[in-house]
Protein backbone atom coordinates (compact mmCIF):
# COMPACT_ATOMS: atom_id res chain seq x y z
CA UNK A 1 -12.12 17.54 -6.42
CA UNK A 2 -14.84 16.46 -3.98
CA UNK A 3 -17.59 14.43 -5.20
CA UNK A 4 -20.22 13.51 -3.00
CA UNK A 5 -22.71 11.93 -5.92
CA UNK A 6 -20.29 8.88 -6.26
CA UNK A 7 -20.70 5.88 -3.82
CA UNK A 8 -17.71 3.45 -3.91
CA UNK A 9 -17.64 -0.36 -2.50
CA UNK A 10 -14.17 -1.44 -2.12
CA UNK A 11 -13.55 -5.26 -1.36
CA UNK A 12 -11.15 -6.42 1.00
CA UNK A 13 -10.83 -2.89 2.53
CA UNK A 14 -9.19 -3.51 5.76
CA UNK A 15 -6.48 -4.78 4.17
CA UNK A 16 -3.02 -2.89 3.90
CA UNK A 17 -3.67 -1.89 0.18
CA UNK A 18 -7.71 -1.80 0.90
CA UNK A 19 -7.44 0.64 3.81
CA UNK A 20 -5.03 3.04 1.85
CA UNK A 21 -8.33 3.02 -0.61
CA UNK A 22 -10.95 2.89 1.36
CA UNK A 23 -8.89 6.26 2.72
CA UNK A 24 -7.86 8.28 -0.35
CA UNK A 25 -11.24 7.59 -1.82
CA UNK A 26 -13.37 9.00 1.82
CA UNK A 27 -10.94 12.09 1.51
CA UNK A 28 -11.86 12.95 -1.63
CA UNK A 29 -15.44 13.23 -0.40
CA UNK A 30 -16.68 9.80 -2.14
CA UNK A 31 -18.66 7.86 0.32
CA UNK A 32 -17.60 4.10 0.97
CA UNK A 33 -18.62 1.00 1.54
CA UNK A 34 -15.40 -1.18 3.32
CA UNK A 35 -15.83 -4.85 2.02
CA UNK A 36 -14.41 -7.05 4.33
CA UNK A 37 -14.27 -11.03 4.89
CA UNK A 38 -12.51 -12.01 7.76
CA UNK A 39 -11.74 -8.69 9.44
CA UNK A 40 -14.66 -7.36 10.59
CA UNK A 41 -12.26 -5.37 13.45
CA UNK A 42 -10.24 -3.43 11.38
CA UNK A 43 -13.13 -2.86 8.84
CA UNK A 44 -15.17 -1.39 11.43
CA UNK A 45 -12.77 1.13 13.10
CA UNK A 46 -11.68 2.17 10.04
CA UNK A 47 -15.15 2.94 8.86
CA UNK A 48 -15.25 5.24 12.73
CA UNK A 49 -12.09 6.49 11.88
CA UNK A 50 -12.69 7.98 8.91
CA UNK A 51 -16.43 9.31 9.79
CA UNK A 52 -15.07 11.19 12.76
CA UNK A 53 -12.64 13.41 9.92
CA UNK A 54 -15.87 13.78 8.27
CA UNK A 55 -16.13 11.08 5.65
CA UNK A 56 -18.90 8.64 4.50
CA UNK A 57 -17.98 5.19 5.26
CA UNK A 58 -19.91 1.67 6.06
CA UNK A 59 -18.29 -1.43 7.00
CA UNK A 60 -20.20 -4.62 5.64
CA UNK A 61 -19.50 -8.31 5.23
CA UNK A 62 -18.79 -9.33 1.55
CA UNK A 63 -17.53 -12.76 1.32
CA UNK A 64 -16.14 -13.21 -2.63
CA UNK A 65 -17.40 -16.93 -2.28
CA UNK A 66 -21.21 -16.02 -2.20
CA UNK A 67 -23.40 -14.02 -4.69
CA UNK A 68 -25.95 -14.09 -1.45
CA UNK A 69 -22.84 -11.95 0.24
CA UNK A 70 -22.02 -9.49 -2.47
CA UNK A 71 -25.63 -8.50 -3.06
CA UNK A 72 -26.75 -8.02 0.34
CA UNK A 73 -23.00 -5.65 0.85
CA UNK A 74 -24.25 -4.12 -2.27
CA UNK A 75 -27.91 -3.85 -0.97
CA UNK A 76 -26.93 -2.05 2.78
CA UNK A 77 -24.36 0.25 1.19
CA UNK A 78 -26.91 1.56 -1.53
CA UNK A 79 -30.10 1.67 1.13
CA UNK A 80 -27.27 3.23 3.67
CA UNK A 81 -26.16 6.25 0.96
CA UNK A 82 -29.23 6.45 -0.78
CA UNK A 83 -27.05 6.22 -3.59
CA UNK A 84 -26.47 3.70 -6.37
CA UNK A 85 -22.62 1.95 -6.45
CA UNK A 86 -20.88 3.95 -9.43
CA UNK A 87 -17.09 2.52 -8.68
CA UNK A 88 -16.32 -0.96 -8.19
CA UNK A 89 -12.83 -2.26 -7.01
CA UNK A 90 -12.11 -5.58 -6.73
CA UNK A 91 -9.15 -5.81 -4.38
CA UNK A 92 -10.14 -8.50 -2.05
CA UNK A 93 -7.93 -11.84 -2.97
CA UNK A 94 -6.69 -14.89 -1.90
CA UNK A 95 -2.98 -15.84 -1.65
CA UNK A 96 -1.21 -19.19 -1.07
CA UNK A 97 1.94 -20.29 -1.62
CA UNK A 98 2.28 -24.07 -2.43
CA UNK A 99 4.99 -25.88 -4.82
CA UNK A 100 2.81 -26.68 -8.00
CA UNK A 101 3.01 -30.38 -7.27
CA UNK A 102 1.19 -29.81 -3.68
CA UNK A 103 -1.57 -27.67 -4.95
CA UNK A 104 -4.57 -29.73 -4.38
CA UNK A 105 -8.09 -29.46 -6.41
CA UNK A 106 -9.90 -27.96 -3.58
CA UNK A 107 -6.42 -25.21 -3.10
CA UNK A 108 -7.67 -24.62 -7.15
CA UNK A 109 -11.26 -24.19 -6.97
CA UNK A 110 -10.74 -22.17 -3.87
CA UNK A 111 -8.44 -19.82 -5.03
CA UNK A 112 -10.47 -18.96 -8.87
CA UNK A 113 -13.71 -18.73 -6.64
CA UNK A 114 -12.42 -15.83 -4.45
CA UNK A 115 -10.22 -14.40 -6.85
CA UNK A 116 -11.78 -14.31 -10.40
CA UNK A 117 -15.64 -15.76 -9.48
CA UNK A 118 -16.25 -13.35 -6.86
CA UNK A 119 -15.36 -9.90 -9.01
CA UNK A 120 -17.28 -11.80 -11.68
CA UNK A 121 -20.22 -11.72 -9.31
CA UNK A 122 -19.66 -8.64 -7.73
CA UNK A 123 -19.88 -6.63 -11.30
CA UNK A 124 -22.55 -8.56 -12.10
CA UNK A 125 -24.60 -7.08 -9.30
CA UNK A 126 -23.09 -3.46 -9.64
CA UNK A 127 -23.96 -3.61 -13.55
CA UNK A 128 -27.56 -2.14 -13.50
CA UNK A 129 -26.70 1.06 -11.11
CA UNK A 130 -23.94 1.79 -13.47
CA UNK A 131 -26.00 1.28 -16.28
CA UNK A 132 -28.90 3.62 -15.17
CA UNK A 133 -26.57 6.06 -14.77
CA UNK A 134 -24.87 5.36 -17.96
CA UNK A 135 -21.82 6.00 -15.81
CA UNK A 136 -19.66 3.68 -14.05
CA UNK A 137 -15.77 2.48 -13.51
CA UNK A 138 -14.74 -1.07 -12.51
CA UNK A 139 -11.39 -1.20 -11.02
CA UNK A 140 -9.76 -4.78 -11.11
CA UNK A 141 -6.78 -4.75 -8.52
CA UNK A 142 -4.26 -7.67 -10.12
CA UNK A 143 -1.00 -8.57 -9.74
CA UNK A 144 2.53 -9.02 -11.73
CA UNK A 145 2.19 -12.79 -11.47
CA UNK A 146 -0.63 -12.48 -13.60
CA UNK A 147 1.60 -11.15 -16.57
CA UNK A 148 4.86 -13.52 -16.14
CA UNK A 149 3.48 -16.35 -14.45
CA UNK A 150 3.78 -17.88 -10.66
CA UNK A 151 6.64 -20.35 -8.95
CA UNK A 152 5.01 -20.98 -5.55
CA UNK A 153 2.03 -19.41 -6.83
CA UNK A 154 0.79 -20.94 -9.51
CA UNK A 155 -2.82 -20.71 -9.06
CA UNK A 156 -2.62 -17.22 -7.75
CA UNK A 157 -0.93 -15.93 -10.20
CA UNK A 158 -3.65 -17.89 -13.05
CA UNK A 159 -6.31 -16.29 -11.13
CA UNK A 160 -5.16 -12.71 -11.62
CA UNK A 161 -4.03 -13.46 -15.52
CA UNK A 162 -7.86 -14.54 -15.91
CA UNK A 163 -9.21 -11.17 -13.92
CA UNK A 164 -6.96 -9.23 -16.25
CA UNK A 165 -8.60 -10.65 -19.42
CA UNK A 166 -12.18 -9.88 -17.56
CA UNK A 167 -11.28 -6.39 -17.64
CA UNK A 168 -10.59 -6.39 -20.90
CA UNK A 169 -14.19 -8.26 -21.88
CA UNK A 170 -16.03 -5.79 -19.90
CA UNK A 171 -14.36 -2.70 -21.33
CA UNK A 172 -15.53 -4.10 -24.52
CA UNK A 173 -18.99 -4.92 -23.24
CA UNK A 174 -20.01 -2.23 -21.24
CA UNK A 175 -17.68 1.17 -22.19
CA UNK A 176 -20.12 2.34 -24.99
CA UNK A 177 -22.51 3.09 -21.88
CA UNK A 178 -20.32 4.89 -19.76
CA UNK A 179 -18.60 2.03 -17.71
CA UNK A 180 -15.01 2.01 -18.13
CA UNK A 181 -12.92 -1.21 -16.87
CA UNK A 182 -9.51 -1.09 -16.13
CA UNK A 183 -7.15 -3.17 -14.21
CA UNK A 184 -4.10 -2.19 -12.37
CA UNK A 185 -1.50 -5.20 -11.92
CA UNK A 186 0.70 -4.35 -8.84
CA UNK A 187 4.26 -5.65 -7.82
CA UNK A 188 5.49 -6.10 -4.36
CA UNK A 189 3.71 -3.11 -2.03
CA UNK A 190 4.45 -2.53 1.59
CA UNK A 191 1.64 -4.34 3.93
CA UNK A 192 1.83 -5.91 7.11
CA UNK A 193 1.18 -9.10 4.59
CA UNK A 194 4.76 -8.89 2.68
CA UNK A 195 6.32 -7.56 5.33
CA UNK A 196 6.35 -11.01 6.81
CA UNK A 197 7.77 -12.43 3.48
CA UNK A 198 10.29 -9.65 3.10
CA UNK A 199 12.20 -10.66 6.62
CA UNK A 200 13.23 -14.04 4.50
CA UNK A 201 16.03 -14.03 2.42
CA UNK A 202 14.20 -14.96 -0.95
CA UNK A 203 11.74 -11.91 0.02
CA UNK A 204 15.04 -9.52 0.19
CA UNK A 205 16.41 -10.99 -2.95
CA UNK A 206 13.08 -9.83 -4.48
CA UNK A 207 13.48 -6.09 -3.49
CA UNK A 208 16.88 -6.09 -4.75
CA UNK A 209 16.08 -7.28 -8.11
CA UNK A 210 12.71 -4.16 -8.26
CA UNK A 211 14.62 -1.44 -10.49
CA UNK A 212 13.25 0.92 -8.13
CA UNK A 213 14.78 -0.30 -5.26
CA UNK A 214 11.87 0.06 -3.14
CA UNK A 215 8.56 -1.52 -2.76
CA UNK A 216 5.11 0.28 -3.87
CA UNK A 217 3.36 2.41 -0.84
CA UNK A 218 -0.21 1.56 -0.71
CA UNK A 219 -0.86 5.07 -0.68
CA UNK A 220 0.94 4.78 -4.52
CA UNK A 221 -1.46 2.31 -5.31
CA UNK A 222 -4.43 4.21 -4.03
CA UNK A 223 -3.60 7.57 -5.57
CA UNK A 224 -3.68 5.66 -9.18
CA UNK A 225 -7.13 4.10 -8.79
CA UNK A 226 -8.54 7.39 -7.23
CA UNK A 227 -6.83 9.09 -10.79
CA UNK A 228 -8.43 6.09 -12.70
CA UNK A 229 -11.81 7.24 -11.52
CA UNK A 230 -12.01 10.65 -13.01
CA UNK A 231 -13.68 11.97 -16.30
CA UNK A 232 -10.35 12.16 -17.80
CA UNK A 233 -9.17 9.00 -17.40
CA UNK A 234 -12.17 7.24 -19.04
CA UNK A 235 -9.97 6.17 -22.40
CA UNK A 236 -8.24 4.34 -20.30
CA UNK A 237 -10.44 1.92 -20.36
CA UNK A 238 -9.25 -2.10 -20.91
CA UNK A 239 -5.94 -0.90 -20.26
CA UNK A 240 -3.72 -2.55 -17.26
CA UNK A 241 -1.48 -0.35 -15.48
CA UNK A 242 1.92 -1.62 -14.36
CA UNK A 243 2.37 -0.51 -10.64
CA UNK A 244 6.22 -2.97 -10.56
CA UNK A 245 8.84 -0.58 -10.01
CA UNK A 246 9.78 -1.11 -13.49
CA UNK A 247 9.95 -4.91 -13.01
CA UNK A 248 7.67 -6.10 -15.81
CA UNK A 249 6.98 -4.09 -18.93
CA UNK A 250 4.30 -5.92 -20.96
């Protein structure tokens, strides 16, 4: 169903799972604003790609680390589309894999101020749209380590444990005007980024024990958030989908 009244702003969308977004939602006729940090590149020629098939989409810098950032990608995307953000998807994180007893303060701080800070900031700032319209969805993209814990990722995994317990507060806070928060906690997808780890041997012992026997598509991912995002699935709200492959069933 096309729906050209809805403006999205997707963080971290030139990533693998981010693009796959940025995509489904722009083909579904919702324009988009592309959040990126670091790759300003990709972020940009996706944003021409997908305006040359006829979608609405704006590349702009959102760095999770700065309120200053996240309002000004929320003030050129609203000014660009004339139109107020109703969806918010935090998907942008960091990831770092350190043995717990190397993980230094600044690795902490770091790592809670991109990950959990920055969506903290970025609904925030997204709040009084949504509330004018008395409509609104805030998509929290977390992760299985955020249900059973971390090894190597410790912090990581802490982070995304915290954003899933956001979701919940803001369900709580907000869904009695329209704003439904959910959170969707993936496994292991396909992107360029695990396809690095996947070419070790611990990172093919970790496919083999998914009860799927396969990792996620992004385009998986992306088809559950755009399904998130309609009337229907507004009772949904505080819940946390499992995307694992049957891996984790909490």
């Amino acid at each position: 169903m096309m729906n050209t009244q809805r403006l999205v702003l997707i963080s971290g969308g030139a990533g693998g799972i981010g693009s796959a977004l940025c995509t489904s939602f722009c083909q579904q006729g919702y324009a988009v604003g592309i959040g990126y940090s670091s790759n300003r590149h990709k972020a940009e020629a996706l944003a021409e790609e997908l305006n040359a098939q006829g979608g609405q989409a704006l590349a702009v810098a959102m760095e999770y680390e700065s309120r200053a950032s996240i309002r000004d990608a929320m003030t050129r995307v609203t000014e660009h589309f004339r139109l107020p953000v109703s969806i918010l998807i935090n998907n942008g994180a960091l990831a770092q894999e350190k043995p717990f007893d190397t993980i230094k303060d600044q690795d902490w701080e770091r790592m809670l101020s991109i990950n959990l800070q920055g969506p903290f900031i970025a609904v925030q700032e997204a709040l009084q749209g949504m509330r004018q319209q008395q409509w609104g969805r805030v998509i929290n993209i977390t992760s299985i380590g955020g249900q059973w814990g971390g090894f190597n990722q410790v912090h990581y995994a802490a982070s995304k444990a915290a954003l899933i317990n956001f979701t919940q507060s803001i369900a709580k806070i907000y869904s009695r005007e329209g704003i439904a928060s959910m959170a969707v906690a993936i496994g292991l997808v396909a992107t360029e980024m695990s396809a690095r780890e996947l070419t070790t041997e611990a990172g093919k012992e970790k496919v083999r024990n998914i009860p799927a026997d396969r990792l996620a598509y992004a385009d998986e991912v992306a088809k559950q958030v755009l399904h998130l995002c309609q009337e229907e699935s507004f009772y949904l709200t505080g819940q946390t989908i499992n995307m694992n492959g049957g891996m984790y069933f909490g």
